[in-house]
PDB file of N, CA and C in Angstrom:
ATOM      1  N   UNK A   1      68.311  99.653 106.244  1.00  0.00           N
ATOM      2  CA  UNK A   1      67.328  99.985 105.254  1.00  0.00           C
ATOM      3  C   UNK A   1      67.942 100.969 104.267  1.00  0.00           C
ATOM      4  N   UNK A   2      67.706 100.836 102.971  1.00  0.00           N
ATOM      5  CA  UNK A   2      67.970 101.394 101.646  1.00  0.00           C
ATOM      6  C   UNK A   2      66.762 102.752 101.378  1.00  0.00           C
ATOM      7  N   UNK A   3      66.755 103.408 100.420  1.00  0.00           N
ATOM      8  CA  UNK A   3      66.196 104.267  99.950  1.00  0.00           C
ATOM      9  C   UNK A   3      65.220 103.225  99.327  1.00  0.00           C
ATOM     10  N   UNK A   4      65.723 102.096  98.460  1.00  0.00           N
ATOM     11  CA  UNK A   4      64.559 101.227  97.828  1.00  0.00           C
ATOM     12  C   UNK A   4      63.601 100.869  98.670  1.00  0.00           C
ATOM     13  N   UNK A   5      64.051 100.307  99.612  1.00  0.00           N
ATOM     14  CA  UNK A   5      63.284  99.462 101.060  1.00  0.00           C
ATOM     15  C   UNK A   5      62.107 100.482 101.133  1.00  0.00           C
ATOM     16  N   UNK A   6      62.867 101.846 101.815  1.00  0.00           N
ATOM     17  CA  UNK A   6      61.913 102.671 102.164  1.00  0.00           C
ATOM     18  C   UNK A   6      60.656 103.034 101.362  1.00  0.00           C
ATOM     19  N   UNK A   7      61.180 102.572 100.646  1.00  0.00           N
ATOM     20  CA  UNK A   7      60.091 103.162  98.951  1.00  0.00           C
ATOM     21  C   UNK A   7      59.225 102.147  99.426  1.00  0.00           C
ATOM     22  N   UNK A   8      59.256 100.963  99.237  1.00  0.00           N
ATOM     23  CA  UNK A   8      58.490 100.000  99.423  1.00  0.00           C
ATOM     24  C   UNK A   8      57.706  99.715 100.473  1.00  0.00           C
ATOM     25  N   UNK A   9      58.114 100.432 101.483  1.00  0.00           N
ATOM     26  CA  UNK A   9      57.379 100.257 102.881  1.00  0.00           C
ATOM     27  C   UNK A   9      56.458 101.414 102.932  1.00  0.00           C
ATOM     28  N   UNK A  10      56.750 102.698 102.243  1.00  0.00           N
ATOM     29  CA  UNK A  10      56.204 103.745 102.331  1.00  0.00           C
ATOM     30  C   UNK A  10      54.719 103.172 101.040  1.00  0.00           C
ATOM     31  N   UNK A  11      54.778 102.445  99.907  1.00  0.00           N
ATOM     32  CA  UNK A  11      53.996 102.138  99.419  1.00  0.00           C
ATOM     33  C   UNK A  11      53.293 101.171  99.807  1.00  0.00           C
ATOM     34  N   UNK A  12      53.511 100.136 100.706  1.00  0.00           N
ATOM     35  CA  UNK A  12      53.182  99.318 101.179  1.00  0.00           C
ATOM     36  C   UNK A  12      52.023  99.900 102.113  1.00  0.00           C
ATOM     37  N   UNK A  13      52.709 100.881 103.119  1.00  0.00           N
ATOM     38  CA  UNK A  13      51.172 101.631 103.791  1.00  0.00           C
ATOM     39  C   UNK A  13      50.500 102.316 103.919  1.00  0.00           C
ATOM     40  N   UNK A  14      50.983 102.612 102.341  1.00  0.00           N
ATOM     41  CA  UNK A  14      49.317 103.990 101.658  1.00  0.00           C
ATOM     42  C   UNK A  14      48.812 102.958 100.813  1.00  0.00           C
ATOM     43  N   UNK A  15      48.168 103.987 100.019  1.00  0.00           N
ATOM     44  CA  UNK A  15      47.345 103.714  98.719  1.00  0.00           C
ATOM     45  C   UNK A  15      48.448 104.330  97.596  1.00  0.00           C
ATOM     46  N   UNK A  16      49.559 104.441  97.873  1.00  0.00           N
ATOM     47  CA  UNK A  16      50.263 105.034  96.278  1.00  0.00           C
ATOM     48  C   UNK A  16      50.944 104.265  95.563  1.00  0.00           C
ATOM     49  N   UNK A  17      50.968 104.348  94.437  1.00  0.00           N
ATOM     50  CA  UNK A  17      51.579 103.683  93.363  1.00  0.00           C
ATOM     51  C   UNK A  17      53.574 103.666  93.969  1.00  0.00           C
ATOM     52  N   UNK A  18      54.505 102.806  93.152  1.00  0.00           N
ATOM     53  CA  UNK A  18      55.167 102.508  93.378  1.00  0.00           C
ATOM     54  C   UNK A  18      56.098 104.013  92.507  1.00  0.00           C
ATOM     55  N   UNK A  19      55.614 104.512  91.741  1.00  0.00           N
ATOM     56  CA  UNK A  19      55.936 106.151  91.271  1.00  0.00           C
ATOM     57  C   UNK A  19      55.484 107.555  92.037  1.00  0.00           C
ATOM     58  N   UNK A  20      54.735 107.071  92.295  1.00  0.00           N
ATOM     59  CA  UNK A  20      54.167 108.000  93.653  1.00  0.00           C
ATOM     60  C   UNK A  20      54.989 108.124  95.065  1.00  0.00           C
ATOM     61  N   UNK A  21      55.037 106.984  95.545  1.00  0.00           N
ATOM     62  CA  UNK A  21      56.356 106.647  96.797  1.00  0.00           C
ATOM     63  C   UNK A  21      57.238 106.749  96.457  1.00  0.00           C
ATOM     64  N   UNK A  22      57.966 106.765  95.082  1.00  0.00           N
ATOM     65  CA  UNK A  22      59.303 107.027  94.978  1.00  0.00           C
ATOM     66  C   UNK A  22      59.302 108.502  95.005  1.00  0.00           C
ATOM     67  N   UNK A  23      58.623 109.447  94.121  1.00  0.00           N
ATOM     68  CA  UNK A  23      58.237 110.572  94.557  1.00  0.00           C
ATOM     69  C   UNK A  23      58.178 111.323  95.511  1.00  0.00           C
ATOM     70  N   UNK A  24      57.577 110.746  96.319  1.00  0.00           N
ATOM     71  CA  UNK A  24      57.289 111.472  98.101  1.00  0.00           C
ATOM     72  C   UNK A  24      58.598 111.370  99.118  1.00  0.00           C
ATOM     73  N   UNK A  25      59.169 110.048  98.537  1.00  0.00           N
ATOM     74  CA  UNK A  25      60.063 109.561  99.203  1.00  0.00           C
ATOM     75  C   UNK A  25      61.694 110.900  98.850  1.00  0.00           C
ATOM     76  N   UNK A  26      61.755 111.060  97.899  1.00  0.00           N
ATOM     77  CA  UNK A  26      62.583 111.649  96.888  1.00  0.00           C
ATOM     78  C   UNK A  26      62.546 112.917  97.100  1.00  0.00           C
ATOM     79  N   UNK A  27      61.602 113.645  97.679  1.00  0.00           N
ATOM     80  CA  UNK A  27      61.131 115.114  97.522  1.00  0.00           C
ATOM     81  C   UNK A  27      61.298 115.366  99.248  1.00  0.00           C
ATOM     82  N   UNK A  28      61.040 114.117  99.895  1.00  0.00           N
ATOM     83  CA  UNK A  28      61.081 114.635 101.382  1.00  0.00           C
ATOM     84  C   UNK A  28      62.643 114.300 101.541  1.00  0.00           C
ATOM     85  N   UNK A  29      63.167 113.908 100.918  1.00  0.00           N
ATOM     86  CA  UNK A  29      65.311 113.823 100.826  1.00  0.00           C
ATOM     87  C   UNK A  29      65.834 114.955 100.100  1.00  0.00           C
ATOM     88  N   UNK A  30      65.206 115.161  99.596  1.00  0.00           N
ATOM     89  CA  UNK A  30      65.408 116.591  98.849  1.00  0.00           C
ATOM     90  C   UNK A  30      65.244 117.997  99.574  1.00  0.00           C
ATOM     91  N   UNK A  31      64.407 118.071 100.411  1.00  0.00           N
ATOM     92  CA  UNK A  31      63.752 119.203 100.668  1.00  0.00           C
ATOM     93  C   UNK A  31      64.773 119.772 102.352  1.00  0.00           C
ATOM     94  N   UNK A  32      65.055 117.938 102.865  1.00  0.00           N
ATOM     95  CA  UNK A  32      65.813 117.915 103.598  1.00  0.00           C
ATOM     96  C   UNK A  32      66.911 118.334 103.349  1.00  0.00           C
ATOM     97  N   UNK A  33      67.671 117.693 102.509  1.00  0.00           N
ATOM     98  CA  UNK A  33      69.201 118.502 102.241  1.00  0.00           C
ATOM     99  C   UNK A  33      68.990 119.705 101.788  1.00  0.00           C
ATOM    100  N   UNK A  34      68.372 120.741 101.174  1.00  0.00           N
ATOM    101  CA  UNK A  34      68.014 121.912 100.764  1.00  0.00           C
ATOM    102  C   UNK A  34      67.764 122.306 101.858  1.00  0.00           C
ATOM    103  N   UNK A  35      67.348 122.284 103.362  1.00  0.00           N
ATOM    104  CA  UNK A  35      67.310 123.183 104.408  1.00  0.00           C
ATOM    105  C   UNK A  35      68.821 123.197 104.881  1.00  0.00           C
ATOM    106  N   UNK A  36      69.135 121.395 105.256  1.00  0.00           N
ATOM    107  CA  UNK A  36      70.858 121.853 106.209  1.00  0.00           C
ATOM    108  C   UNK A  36      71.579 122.666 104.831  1.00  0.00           C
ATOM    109  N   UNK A  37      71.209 122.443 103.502  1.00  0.00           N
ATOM    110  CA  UNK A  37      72.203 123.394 102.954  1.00  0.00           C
ATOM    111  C   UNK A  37      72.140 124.798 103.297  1.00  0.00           C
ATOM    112  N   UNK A  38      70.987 125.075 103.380  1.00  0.00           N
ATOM    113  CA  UNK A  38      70.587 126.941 103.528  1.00  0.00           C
ATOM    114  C   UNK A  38      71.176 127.224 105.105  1.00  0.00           C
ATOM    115  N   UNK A  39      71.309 125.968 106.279  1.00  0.00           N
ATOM    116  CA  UNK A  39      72.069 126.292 107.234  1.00  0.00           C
ATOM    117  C   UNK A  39      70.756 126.389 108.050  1.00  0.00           C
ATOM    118  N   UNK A  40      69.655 125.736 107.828  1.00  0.00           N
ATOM    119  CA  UNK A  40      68.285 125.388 108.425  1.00  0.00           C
ATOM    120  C   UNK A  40      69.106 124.149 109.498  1.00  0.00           C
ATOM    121  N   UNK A  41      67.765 123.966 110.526  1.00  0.00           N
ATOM    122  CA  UNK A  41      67.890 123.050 110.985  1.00  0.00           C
ATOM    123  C   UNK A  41      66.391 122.054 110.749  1.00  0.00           C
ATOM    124  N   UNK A  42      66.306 120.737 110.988  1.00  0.00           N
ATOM    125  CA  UNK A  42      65.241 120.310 110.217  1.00  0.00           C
ATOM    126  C   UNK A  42      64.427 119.193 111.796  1.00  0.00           C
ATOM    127  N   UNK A  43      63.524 119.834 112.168  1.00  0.00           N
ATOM    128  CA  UNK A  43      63.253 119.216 113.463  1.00  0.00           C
ATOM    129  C   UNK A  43      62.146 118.240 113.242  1.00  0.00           C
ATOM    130  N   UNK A  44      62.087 116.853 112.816  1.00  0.00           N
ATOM    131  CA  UNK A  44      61.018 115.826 113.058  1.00  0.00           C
ATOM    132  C   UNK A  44      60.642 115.483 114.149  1.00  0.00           C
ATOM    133  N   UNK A  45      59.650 116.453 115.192  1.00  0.00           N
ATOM    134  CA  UNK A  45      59.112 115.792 116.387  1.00  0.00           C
ATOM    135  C   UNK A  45      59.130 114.345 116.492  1.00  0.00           C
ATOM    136  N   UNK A  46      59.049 113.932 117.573  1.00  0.00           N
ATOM    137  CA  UNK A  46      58.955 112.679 117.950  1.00  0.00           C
ATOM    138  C   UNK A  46      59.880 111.667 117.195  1.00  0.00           C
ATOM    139  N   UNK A  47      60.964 112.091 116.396  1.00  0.00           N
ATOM    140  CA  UNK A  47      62.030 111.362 115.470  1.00  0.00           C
ATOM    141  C   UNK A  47      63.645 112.287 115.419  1.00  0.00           C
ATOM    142  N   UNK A  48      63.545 113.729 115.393  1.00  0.00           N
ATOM    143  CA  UNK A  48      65.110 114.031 116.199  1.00  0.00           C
ATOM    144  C   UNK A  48      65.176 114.994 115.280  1.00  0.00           C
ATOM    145  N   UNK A  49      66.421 116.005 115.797  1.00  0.00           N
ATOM    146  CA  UNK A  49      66.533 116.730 114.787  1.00  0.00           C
ATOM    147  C   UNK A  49      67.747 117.044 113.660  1.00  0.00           C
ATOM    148  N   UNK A  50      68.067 117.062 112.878  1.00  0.00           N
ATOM    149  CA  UNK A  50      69.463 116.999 112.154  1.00  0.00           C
ATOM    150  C   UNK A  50      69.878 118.753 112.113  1.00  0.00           C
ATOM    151  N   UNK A  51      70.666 118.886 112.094  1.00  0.00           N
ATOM    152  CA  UNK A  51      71.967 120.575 111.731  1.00  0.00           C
ATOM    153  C   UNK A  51      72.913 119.914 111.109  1.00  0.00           C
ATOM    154  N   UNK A  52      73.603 121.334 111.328  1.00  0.00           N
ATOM    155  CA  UNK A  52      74.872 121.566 110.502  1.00  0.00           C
ATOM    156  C   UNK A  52      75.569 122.308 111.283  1.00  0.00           C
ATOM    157  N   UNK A  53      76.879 121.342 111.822  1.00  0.00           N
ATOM    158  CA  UNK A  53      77.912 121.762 112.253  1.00  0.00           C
ATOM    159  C   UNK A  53      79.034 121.975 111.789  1.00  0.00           C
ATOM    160  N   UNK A  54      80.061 123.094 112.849  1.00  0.00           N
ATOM    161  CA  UNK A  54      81.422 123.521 111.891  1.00  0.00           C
ATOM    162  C   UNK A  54      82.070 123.046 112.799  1.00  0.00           C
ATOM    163  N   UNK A  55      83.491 122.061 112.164  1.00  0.00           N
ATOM    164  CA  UNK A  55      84.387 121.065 112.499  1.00  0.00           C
ATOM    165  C   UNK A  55      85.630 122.527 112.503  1.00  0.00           C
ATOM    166  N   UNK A  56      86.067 122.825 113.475  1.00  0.00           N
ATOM    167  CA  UNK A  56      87.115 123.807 113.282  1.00  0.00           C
ATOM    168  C   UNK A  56      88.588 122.659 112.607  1.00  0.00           C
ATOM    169  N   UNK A  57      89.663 123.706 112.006  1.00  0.00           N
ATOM    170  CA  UNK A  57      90.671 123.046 111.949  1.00  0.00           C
ATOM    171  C   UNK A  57      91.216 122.381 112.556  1.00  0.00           C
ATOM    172  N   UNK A  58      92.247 121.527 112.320  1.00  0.00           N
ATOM    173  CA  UNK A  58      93.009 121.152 113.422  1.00  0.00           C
ATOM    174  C   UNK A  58      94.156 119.983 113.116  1.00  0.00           C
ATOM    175  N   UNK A  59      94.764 119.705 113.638  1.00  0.00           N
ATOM    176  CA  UNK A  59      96.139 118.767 113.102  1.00  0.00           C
ATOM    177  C   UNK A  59      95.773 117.530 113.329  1.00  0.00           C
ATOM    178  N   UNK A  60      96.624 116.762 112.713  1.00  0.00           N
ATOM    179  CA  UNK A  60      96.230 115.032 112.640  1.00  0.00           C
ATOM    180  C   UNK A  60      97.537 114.127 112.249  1.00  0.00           C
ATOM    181  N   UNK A  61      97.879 112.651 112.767  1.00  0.00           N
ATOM    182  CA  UNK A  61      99.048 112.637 112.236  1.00  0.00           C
ATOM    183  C   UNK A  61      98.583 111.052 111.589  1.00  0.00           C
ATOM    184  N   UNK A  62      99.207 110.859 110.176  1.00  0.00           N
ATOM    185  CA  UNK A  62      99.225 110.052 109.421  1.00  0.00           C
ATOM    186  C   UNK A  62      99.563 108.930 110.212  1.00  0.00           C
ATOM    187  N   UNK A  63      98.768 107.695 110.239  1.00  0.00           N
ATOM    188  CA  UNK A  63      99.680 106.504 111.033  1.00  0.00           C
ATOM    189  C   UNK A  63     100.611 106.052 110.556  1.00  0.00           C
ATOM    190  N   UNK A  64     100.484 105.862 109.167  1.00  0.00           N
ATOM    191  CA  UNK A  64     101.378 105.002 108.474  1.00  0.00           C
ATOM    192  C   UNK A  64     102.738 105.703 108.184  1.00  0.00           C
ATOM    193  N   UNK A  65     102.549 106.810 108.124  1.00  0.00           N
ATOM    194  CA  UNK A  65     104.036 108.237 108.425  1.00  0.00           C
ATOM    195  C   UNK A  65     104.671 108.094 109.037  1.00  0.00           C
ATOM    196  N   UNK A  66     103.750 108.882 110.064  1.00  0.00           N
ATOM    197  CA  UNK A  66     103.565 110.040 111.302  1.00  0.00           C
ATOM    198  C   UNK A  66     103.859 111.294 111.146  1.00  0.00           C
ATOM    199  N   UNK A  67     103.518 111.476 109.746  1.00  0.00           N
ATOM    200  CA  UNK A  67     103.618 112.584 109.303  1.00  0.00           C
ATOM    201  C   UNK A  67     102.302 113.814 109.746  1.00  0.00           C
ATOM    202  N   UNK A  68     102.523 114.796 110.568  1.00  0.00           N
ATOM    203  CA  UNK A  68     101.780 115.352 110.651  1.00  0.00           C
ATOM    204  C   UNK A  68     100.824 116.357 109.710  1.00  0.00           C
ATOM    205  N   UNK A  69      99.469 116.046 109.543  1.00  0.00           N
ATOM    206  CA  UNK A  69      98.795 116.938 108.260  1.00  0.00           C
ATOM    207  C   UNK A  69      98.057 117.673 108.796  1.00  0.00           C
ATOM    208  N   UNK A  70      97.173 118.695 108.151  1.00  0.00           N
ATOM    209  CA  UNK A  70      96.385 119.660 108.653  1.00  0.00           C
ATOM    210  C   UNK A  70      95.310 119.143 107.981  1.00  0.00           C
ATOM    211  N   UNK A  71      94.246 119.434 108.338  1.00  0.00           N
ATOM    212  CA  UNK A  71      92.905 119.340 108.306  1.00  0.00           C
ATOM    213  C   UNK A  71      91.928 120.456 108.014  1.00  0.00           C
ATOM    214  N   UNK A  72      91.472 120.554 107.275  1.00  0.00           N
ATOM    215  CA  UNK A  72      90.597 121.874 106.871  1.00  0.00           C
ATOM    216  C   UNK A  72      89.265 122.352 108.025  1.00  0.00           C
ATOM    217  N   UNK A  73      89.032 123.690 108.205  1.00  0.00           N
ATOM    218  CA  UNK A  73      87.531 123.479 108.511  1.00  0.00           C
ATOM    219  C   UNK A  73      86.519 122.821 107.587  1.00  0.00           C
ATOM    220  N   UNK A  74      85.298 122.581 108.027  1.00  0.00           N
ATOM    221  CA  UNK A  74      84.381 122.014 107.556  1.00  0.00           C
ATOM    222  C   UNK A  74      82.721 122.164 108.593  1.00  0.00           C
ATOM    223  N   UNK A  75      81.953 121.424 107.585  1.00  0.00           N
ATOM    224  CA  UNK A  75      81.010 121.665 107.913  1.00  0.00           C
ATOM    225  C   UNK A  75      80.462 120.035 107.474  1.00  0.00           C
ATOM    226  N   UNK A  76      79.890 119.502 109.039  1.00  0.00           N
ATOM    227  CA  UNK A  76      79.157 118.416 108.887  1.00  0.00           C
ATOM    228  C   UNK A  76      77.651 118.334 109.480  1.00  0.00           C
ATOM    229  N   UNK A  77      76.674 116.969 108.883  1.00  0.00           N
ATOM    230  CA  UNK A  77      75.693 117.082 109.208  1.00  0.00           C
ATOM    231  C   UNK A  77      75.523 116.654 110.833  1.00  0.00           C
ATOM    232  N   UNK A  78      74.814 116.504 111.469  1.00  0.00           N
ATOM    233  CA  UNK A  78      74.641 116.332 112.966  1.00  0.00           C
ATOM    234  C   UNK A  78      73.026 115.689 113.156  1.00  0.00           C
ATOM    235  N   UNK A  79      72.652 114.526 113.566  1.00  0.00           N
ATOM    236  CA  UNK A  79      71.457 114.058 114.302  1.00  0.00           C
ATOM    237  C   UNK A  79      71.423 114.169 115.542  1.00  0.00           C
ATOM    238  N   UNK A  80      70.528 114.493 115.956  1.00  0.00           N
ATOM    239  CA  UNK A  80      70.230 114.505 117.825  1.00  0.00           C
ATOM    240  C   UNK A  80      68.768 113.184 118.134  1.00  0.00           C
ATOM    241  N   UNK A  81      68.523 112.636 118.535  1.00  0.00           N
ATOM    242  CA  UNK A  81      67.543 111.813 118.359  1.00  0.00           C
ATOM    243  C   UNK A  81      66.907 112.114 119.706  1.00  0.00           C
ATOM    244  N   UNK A  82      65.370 111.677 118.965  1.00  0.00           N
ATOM    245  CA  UNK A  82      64.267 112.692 120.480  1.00  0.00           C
ATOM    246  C   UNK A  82      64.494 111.321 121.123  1.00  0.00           C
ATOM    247  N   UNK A  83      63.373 111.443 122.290  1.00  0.00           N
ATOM    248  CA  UNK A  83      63.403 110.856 123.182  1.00  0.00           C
ATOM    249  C   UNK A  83      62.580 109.918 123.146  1.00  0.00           C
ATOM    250  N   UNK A  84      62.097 110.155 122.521  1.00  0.00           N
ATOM    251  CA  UNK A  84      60.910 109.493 122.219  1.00  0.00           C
ATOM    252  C   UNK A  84      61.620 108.205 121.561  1.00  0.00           C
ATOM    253  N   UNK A  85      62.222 108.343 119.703  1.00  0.00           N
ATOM    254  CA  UNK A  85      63.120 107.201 119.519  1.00  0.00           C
ATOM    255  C   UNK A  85      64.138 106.557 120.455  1.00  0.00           C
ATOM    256  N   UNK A  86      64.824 107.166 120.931  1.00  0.00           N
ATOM    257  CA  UNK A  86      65.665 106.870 122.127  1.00  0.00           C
ATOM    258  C   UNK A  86      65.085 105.550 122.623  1.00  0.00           C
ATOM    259  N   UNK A  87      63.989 105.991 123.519  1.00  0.00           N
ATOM    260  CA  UNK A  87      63.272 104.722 124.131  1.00  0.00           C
ATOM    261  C   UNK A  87      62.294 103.812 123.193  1.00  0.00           C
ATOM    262  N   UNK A  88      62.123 104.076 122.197  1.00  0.00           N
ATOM    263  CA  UNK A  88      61.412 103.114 121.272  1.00  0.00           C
ATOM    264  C   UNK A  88      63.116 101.692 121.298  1.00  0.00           C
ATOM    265  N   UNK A  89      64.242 102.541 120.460  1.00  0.00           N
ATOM    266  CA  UNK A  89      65.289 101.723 120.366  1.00  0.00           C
ATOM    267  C   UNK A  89      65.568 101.291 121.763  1.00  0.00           C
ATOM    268  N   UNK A  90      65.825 101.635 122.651  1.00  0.00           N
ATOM    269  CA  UNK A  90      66.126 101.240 123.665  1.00  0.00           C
ATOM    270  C   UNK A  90      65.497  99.600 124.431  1.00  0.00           C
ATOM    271  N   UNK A  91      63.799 100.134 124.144  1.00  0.00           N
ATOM    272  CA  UNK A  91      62.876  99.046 124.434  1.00  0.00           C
ATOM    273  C   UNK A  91      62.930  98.018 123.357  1.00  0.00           C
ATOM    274  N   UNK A  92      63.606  97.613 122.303  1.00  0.00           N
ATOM    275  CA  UNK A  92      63.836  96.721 120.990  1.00  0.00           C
ATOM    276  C   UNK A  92      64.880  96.399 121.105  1.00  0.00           C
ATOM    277  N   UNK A  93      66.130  96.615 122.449  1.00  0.00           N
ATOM    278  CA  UNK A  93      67.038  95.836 122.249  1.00  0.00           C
ATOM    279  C   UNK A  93      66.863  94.604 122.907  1.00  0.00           C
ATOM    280  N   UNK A  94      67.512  93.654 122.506  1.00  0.00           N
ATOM    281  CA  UNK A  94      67.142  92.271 123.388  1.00  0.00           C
ATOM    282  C   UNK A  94      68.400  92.152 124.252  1.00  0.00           C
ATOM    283  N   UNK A  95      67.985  91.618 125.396  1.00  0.00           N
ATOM    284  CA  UNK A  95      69.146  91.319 126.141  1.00  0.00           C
ATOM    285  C   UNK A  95      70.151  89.971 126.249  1.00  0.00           C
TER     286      UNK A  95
END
């Protein structure tokens, strides 16, 4: 699923206009990256929670080299998924 999709599904099961869902849709992606930026963590009960983790340095070697490079610290995003999704996906796989 796309950001468009979502738009459409999110208008699909209200009453809002197709400017309205892009809106809501737009502001709750927004509001999200504006917490992991501030170094928030952003907890959707019953759907999981996302952070921000720090990737320490560390070495790496080129395959196509084998030239060994360094790697910067960093900082990446992180999902944990409740339990709840867990077993929703879990129960939707087919065997």
């Amino acid at each position: 699923m796309n950001k468009k999709k979502l738009i459409e599904l999110v208008k699909q099961d209200t009453e809002l206009t197709e400017q309205e869902s892009t809106r809501v849709v737009t502001e709750i992606l927004e509001t999200i990256t504006n917490s992991l930026s501030s170094g928030e963590k952003v907890d959707l009960r019953k759907f999981g929670i996302f952070s921000v983790t720090s990737r320490a340095a560390r070495k790496a070697r080129n395959i196509a080299t084998g030239e060994v490079i360094d790697i910067p610290p960093r900082k990446a995003v992180s999902f944990r998924a409740s339990s709840k999704l867990k077993q929703k996906i879990k129960s939707s796989v087919k065997n």
